[in-house]
C-alpha atoms as a PDB file:
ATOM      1  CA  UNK A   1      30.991 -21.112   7.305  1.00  0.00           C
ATOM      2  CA  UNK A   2      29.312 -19.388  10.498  1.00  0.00           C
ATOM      3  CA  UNK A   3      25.778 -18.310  10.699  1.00  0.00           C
ATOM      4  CA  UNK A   4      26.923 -14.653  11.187  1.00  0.00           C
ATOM      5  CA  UNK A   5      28.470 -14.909   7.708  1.00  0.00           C
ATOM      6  CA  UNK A   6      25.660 -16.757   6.094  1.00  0.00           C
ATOM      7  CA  UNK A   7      23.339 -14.114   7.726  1.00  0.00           C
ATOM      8  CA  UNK A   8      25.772 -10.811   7.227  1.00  0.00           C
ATOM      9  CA  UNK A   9      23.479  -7.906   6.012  1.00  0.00           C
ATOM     10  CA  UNK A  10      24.692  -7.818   1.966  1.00  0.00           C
ATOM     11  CA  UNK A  11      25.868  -4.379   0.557  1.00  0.00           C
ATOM     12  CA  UNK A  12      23.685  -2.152  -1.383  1.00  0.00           C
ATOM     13  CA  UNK A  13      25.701  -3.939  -4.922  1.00  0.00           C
ATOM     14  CA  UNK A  14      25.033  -7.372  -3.047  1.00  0.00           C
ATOM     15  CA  UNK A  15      21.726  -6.627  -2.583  1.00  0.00           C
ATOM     16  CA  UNK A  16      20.658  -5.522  -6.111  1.00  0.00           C
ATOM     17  CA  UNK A  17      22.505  -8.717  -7.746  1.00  0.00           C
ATOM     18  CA  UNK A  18      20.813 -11.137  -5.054  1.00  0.00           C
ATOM     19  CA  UNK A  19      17.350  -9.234  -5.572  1.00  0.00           C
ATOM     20  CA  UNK A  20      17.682  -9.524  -9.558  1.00  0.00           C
ATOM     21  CA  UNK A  21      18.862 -12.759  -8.920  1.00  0.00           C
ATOM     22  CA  UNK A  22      15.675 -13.630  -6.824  1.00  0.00           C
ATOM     23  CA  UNK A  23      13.500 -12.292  -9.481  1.00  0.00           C
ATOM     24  CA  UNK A  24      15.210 -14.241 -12.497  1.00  0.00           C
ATOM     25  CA  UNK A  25      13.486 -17.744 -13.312  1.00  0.00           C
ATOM     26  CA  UNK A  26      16.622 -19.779 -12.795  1.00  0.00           C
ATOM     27  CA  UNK A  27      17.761 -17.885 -10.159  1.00  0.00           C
ATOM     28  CA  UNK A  28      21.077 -16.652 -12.362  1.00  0.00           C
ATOM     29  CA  UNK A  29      22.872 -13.461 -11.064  1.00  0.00           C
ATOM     30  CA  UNK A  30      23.374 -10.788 -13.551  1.00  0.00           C
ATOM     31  CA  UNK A  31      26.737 -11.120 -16.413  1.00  0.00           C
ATOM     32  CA  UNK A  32      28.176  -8.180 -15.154  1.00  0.00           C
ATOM     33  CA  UNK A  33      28.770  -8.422 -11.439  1.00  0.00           C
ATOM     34  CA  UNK A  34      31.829  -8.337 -10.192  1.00  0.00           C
ATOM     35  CA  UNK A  35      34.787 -10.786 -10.071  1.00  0.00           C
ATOM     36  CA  UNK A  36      35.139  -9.197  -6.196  1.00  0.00           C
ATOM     37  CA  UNK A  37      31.756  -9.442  -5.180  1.00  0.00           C
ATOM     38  CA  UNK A  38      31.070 -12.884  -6.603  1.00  0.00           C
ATOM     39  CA  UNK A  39      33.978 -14.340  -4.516  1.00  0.00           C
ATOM     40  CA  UNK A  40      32.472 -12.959  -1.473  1.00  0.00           C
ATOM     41  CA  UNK A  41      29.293 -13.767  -2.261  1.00  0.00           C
ATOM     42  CA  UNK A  42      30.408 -17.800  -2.965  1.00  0.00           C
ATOM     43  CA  UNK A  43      32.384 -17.495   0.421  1.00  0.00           C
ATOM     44  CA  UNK A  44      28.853 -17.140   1.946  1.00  0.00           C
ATOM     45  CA  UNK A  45      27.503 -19.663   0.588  1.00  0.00           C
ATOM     46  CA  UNK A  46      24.840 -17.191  -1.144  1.00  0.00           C
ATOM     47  CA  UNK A  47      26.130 -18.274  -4.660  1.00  0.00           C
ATOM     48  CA  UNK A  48      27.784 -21.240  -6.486  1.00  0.00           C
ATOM     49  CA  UNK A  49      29.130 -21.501 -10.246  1.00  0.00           C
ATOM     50  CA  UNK A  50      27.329 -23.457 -13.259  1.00  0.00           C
ATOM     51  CA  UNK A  51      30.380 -24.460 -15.276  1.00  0.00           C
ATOM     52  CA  UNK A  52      30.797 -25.289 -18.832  1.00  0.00           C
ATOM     53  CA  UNK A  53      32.188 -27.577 -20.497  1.00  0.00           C
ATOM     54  CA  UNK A  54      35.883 -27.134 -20.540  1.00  0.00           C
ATOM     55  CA  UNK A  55      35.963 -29.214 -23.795  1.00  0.00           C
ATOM     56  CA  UNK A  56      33.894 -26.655 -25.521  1.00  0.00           C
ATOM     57  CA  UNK A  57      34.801 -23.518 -23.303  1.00  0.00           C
ATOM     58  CA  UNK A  58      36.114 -20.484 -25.706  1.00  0.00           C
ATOM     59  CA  UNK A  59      37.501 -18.781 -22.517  1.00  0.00           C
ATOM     60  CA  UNK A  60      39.802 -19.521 -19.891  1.00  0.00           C
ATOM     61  CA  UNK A  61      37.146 -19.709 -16.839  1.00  0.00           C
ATOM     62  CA  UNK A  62      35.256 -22.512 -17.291  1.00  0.00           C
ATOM     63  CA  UNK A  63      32.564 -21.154 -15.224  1.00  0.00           C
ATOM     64  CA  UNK A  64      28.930 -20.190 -17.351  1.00  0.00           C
ATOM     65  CA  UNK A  65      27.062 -18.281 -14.714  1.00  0.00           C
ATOM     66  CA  UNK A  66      25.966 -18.275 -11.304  1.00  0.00           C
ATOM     67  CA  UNK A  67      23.206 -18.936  -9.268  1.00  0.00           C
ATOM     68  CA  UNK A  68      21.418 -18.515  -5.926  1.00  0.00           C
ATOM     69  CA  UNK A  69      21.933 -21.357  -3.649  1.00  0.00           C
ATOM     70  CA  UNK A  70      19.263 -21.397  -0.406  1.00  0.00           C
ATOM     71  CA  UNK A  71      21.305 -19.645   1.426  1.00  0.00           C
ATOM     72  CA  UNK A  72      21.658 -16.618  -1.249  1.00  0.00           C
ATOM     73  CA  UNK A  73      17.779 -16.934  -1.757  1.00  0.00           C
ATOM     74  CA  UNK A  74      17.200 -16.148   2.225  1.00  0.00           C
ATOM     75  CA  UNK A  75      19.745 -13.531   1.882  1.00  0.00           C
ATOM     76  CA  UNK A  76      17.737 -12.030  -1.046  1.00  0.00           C
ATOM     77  CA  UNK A  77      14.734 -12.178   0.437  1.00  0.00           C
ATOM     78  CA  UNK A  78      16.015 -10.235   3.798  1.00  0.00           C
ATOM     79  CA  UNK A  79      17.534  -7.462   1.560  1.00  0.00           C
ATOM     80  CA  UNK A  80      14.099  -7.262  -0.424  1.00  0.00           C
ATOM     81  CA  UNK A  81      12.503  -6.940   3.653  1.00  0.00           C
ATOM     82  CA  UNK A  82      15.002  -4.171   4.279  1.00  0.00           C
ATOM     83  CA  UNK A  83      13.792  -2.696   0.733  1.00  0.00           C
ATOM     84  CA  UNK A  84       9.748  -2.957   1.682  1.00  0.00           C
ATOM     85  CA  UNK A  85      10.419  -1.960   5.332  1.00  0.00           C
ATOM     86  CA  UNK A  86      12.018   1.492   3.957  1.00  0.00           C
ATOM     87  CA  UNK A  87       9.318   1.889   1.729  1.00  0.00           C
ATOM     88  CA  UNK A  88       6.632   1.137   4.113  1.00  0.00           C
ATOM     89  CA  UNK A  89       7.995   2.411   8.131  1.00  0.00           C
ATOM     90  CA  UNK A  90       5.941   2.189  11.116  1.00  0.00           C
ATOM     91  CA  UNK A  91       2.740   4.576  10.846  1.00  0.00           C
ATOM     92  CA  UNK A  92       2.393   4.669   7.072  1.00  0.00           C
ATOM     93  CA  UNK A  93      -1.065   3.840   5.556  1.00  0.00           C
ATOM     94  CA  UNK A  94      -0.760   1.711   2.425  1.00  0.00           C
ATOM     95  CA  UNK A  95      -3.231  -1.067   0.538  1.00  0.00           C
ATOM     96  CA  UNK A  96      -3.036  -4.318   1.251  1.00  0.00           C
ATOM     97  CA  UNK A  97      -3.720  -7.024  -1.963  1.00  0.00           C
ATOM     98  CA  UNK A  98      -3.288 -10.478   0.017  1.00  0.00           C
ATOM     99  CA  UNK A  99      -3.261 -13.718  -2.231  1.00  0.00           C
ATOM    100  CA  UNK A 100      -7.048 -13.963  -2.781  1.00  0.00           C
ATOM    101  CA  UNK A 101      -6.428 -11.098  -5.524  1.00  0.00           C
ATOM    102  CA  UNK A 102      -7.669  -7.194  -5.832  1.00  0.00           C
ATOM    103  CA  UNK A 103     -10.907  -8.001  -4.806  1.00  0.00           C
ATOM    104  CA  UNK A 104      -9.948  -8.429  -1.365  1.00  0.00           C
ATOM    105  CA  UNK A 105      -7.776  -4.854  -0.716  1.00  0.00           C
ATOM    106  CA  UNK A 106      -7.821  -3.376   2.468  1.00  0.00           C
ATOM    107  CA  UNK A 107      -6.189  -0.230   3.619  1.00  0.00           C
ATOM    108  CA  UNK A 108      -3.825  -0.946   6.675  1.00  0.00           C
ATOM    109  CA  UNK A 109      -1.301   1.579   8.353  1.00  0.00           C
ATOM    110  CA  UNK A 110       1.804  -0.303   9.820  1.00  0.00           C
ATOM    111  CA  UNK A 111       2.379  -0.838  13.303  1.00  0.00           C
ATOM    112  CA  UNK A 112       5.399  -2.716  13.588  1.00  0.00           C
ATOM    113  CA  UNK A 113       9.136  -3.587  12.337  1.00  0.00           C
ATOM    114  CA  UNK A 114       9.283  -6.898  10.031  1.00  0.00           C
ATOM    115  CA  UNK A 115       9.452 -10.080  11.594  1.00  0.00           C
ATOM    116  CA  UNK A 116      12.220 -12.205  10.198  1.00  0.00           C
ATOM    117  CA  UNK A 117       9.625 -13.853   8.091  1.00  0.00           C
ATOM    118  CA  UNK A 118       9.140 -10.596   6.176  1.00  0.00           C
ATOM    119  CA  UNK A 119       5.170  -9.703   7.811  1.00  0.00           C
ATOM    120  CA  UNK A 120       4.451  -6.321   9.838  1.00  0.00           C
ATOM    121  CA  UNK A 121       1.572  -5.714  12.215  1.00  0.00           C
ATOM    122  CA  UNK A 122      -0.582  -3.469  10.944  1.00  0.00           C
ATOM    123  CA  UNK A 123      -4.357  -1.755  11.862  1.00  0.00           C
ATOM    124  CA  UNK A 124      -6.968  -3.187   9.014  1.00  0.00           C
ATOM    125  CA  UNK A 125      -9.026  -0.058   7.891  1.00  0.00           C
ATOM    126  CA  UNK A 126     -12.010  -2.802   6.536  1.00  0.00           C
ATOM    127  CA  UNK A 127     -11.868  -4.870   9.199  1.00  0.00           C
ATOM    128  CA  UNK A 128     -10.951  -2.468  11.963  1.00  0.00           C
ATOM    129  CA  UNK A 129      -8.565  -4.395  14.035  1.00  0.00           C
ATOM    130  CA  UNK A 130      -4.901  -5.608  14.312  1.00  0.00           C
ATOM    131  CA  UNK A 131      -3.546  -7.749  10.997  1.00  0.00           C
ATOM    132  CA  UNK A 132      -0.632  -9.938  10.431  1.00  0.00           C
ATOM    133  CA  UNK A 133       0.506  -8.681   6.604  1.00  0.00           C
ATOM    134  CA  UNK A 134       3.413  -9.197   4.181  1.00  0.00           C
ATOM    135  CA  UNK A 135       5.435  -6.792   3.366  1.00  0.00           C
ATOM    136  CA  UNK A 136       5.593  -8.013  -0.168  1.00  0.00           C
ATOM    137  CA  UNK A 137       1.588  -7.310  -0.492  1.00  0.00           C
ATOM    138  CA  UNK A 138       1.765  -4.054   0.152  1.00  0.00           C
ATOM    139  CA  UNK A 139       1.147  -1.516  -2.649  1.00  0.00           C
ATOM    140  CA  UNK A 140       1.206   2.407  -2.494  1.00  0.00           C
ATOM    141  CA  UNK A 141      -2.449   3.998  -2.020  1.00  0.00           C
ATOM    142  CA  UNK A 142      -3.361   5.913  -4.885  1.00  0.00           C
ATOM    143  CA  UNK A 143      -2.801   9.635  -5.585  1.00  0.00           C
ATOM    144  CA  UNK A 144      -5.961  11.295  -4.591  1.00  0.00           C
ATOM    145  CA  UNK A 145      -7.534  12.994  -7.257  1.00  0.00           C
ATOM    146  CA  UNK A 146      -7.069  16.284  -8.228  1.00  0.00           C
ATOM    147  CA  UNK A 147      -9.716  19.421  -6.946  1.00  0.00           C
ATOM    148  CA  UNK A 148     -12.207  20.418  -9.473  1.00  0.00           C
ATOM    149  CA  UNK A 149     -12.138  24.383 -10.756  1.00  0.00           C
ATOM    150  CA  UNK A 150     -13.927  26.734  -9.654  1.00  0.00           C
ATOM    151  CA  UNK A 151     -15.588  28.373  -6.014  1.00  0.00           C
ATOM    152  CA  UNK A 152     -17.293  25.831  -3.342  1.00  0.00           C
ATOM    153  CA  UNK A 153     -20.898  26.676  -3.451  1.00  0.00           C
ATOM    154  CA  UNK A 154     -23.674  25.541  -1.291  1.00  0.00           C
ATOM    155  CA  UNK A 155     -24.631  22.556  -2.882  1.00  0.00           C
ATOM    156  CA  UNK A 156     -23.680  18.951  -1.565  1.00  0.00           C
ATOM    157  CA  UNK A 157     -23.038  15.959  -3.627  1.00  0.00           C
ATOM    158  CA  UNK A 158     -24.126  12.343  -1.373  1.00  0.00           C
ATOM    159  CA  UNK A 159     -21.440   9.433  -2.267  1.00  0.00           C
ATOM    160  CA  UNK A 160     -21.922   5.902  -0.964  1.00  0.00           C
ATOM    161  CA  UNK A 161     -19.513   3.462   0.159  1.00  0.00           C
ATOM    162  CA  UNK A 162     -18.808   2.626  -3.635  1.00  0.00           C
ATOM    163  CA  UNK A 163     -17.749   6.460  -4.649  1.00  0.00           C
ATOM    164  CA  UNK A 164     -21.252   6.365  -6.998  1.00  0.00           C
ATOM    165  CA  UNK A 165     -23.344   9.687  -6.578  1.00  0.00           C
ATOM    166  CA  UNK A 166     -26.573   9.009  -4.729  1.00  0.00           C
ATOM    167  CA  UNK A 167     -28.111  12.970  -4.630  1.00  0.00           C
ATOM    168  CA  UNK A 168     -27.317  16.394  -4.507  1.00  0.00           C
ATOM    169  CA  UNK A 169     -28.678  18.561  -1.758  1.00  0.00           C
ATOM    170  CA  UNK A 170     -28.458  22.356  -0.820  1.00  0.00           C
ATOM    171  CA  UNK A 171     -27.722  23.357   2.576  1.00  0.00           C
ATOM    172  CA  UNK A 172     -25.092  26.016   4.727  1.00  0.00           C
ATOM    173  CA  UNK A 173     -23.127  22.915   6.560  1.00  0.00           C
ATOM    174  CA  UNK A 174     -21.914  19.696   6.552  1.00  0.00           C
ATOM    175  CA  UNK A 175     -24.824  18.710   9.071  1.00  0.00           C
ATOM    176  CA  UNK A 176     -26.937  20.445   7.220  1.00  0.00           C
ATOM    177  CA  UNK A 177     -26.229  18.377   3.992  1.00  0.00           C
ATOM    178  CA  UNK A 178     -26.496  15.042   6.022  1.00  0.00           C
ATOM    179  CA  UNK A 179     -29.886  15.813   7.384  1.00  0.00           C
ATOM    180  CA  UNK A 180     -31.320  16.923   3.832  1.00  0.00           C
ATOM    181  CA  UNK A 181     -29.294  13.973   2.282  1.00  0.00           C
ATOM    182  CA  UNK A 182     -31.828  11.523   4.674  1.00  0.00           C
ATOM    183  CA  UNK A 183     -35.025  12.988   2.812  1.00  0.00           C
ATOM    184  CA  UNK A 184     -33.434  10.787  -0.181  1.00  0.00           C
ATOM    185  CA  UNK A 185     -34.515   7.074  -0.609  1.00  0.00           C
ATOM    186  CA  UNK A 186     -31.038   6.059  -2.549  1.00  0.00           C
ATOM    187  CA  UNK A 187     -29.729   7.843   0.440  1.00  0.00           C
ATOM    188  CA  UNK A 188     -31.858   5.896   3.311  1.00  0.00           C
ATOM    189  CA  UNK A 189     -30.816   2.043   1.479  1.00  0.00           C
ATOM    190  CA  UNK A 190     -27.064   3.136   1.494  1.00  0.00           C
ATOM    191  CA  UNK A 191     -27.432   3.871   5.079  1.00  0.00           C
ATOM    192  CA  UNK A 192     -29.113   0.496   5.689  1.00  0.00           C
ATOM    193  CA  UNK A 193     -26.617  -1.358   3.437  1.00  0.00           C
ATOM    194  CA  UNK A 194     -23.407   0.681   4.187  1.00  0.00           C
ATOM    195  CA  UNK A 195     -24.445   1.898   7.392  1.00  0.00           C
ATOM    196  CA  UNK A 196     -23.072   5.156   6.293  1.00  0.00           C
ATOM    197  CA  UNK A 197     -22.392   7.871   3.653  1.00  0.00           C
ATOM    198  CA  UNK A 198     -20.262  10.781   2.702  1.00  0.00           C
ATOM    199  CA  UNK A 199     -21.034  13.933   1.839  1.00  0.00           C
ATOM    200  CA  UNK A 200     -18.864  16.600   0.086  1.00  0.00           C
ATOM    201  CA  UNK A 201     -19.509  20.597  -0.844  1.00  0.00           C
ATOM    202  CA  UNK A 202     -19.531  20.987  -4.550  1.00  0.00           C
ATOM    203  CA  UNK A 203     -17.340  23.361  -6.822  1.00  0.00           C
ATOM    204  CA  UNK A 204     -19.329  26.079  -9.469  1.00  0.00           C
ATOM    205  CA  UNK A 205     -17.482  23.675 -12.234  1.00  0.00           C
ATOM    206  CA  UNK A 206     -18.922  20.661 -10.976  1.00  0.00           C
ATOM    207  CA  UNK A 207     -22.671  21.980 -11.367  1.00  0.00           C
ATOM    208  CA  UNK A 208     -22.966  21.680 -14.800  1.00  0.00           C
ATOM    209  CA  UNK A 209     -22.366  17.490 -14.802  1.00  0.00           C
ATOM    210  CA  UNK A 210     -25.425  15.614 -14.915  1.00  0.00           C
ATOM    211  CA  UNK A 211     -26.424  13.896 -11.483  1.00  0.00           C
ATOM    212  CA  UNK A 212     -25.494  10.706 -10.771  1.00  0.00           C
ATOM    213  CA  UNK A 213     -22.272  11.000 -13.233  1.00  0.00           C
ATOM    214  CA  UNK A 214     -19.678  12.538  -9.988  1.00  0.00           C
ATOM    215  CA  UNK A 215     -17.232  10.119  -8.375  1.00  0.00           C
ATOM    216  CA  UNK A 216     -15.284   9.521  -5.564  1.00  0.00           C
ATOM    217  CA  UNK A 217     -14.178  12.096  -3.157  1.00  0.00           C
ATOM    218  CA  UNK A 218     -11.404  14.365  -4.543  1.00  0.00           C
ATOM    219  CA  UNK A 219     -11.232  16.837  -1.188  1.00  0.00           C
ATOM    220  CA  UNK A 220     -10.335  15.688   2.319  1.00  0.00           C
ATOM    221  CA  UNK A 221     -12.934  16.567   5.333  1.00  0.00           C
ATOM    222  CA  UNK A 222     -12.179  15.725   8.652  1.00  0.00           C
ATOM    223  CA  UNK A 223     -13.233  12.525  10.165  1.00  0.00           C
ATOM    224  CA  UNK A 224     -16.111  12.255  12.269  1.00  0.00           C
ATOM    225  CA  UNK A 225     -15.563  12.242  16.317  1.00  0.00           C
ATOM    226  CA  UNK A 226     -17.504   9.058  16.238  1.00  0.00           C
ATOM    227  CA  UNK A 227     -14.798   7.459  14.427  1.00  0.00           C
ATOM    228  CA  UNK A 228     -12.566   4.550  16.117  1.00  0.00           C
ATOM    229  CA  UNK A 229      -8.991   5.618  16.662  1.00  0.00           C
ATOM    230  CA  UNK A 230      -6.046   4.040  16.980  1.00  0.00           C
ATOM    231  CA  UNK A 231      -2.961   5.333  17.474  1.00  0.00           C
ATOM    232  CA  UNK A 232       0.724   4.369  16.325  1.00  0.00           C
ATOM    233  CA  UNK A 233       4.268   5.434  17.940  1.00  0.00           C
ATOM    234  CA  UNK A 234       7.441   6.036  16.223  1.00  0.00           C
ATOM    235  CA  UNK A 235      10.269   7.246  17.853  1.00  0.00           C
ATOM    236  CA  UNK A 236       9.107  10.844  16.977  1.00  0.00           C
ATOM    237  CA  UNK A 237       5.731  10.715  16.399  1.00  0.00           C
ATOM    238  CA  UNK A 238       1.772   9.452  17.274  1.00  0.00           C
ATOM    239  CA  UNK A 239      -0.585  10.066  14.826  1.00  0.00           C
ATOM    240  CA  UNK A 240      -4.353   8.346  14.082  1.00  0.00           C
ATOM    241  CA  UNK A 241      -5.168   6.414  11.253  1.00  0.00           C
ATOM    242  CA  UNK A 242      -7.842   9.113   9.996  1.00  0.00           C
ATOM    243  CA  UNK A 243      -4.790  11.462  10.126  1.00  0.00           C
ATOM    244  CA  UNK A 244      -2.550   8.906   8.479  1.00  0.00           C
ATOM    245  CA  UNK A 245      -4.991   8.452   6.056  1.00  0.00           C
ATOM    246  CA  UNK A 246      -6.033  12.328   5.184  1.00  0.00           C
ATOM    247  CA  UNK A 247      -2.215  13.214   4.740  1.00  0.00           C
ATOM    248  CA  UNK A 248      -1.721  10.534   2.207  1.00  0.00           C
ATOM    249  CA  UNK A 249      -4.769  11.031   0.316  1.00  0.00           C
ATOM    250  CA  UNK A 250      -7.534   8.912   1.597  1.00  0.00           C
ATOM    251  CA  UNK A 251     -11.029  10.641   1.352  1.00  0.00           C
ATOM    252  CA  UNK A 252     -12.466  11.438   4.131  1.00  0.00           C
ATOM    253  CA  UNK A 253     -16.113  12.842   5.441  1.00  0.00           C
ATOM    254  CA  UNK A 254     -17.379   8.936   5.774  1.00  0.00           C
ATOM    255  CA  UNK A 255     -20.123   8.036   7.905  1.00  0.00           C
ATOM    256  CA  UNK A 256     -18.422   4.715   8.950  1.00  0.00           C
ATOM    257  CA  UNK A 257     -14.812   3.786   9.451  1.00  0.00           C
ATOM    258  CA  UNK A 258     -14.261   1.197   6.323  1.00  0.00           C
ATOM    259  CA  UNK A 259     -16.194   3.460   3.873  1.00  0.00           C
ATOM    260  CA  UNK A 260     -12.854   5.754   3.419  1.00  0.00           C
ATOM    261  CA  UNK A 261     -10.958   2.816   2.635  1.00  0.00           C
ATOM    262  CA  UNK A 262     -14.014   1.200   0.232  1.00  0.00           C
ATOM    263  CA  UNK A 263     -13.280   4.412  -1.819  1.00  0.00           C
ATOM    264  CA  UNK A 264      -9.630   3.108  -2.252  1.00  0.00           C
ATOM    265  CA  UNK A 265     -10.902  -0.037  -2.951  1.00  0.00           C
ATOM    266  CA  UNK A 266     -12.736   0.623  -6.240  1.00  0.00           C
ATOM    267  CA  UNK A 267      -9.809   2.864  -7.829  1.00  0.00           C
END
C-alpha cells in the first residue's frame, strides 16, 4: 500500500463513516455502510474486519463489524480538519476553550490554513498577540443579543469588563458619557482594575429597569482609534479584528482591547 493511498483525501460518505467511526468508543464503523465503500476503505488500510465465530455465525459472512485501524483514525481525523477548517476559514473570529476548561476562553480570529497536525494561527483577542490553536477547540461566538424596544435617549448606561452595570449618566455623546461616567467611584476602580470601560446609549424601554440590573452590550459601537489592529488577508479580502469582531456580534465601545472579548467570556 503507498502513502498516497493511505493518505488519499476520503469522499464525503468516507468521511462521515470514518468521523462516526472516530467518535464511537470502540472505534466500530456504522452497520449500514456500504459493501463498496468498506472494500475500499480496507484496501487503504483505514479499516479491518472483527469476525465471528463461524461456528456460531447465522449468516454467510463471517465478519461482525469493522473498525478503525491507525491508519483510518489519521484519515478521520484529517477529514474532521477539512470539516473545522470549512467551518472556521482564514479571518473568522471564533472562541477559543483550550484544555484548561471555559474558564480560560479567549476570542481569536484565524490567520492561517491547518497545519497537518490540525492547529491554525490565529490573533488572541485576551492576550493580544499571535496563538498556536486547535481547530477542534474552537466554538462559534455567541449570537449577540437582541436590541431593546423603544427610541435611544440621552442617557448612558457604564458596563465594566464583566458586562455588570456600574452607572448611568446623561450626556449628548459618547465622549460626553465617558467624561461624566469618571465622576463615578465604581467607575474610577473599573478603570484601575480593567483599565477600561464601555459605555452604551440607552433605549426609552430600558429606563424603567432598576440600576445596576442591565447587562452586557446588546448594540455594536465602533472601536476606539486607540485600539491595536491587526489585519488578516484572504484571497479577497483584509479586514481588522474590531471589524471581524463587530460583524459577528462582538460588543464593541470598550475602553481596552480584551474587554470586548471579556464580554464573550461571561456568556
Amino acid at each position: 500500500m503507498t502513502r498516497a493511498a493511505l493518505d488519499a483525501a476520503p469522499t464525503d460518505y468516507q468521511a462521515r463513516l470514518l468521523l462516526a467511526a472516530l467518535d464511537d468508543s470502540q472505534h466500530r464503523i456504522p452497520s449500514d455502510a456500504k459493501p463498496r465503500t468498506l472494500n475500499i476503505m480496507d484496501l487503504r488500510q483505514w479499516v479491518r474486519p472483527v469476525l465471528r465465530d463461524r461456528s456460531g455465525s447465522s449468516i454467510p459472512s463471517n465478519v461482525r463489524h469493522w473498525t478503525l485501524t491507525h491508519h483510518g483514525v489519521n484519515a478521520a481525523n484529517r477529514a474532521r480538519t477539512a470539516q473545522l477548517a470549512e467551518k472556521y476559514p482564514v479571518a473568522t473570529a471564533a472562541v477559543h476553550v483550550p484544555e484548561e476548561g471555559e474558564a480560560h476562553r479567549d476570542i481569536v480570529v484565524v490567520m492561517s490554513e491547518p497545519a497537518a497536525d490540525g492547529t491554525v494561527q490565529a490573533h488572541s483577542v485576551k492576550h493580544e498577540k499571535p496563538v498556536r490553536v486547535p481547530l477542534a477547540r474552537l466554538r462559534e461566538l455567541p449570537p449577540p443579543a437582541p436590541t431593546p424596544e423603544g427610541d435611544l435617549t440621552d442617557w448612558w448606561v457604564i458596563i465594566d469588563a464583566e458586562g455588570a452595570e456600574l452607572a448611568r449618566v446623561e450626556a449628548d455623546d459618547d465622549p460626553g458619557a465617558r467624561t461624566a461616567a469618571m465622576r463615578h467611584a465604581k467607575v474610577c476602580a473599573a478603570v484601575r482594575r480593567d483599565k477600561g470601560f464601555a459605555v452604551r446609549r440607552l433605549y426609552t424601554s430600558e429606563l424603567s429597569v432598576p440600576v445596576g440590573e442591565l447587562h452586557g452590550l446588546p448594540r455594536i459601537s465602533p472601536a476606539p482609534a486607540e485600539r491595536p489592529v491587526i489585519t488578516v488577508s484572504t484571497g479577497f479580502t483584509r479586514k481588522s479584528i474590531p471589524t471581524r469582531l463587530r460583524e459577528s456580534g462582538a460588543p464593541g465601545a470598550m475602553g481596552t482591547p480584551g474587554e470586548a472579548a471579556k464580554r464573550f467570556l461571561d456568556d
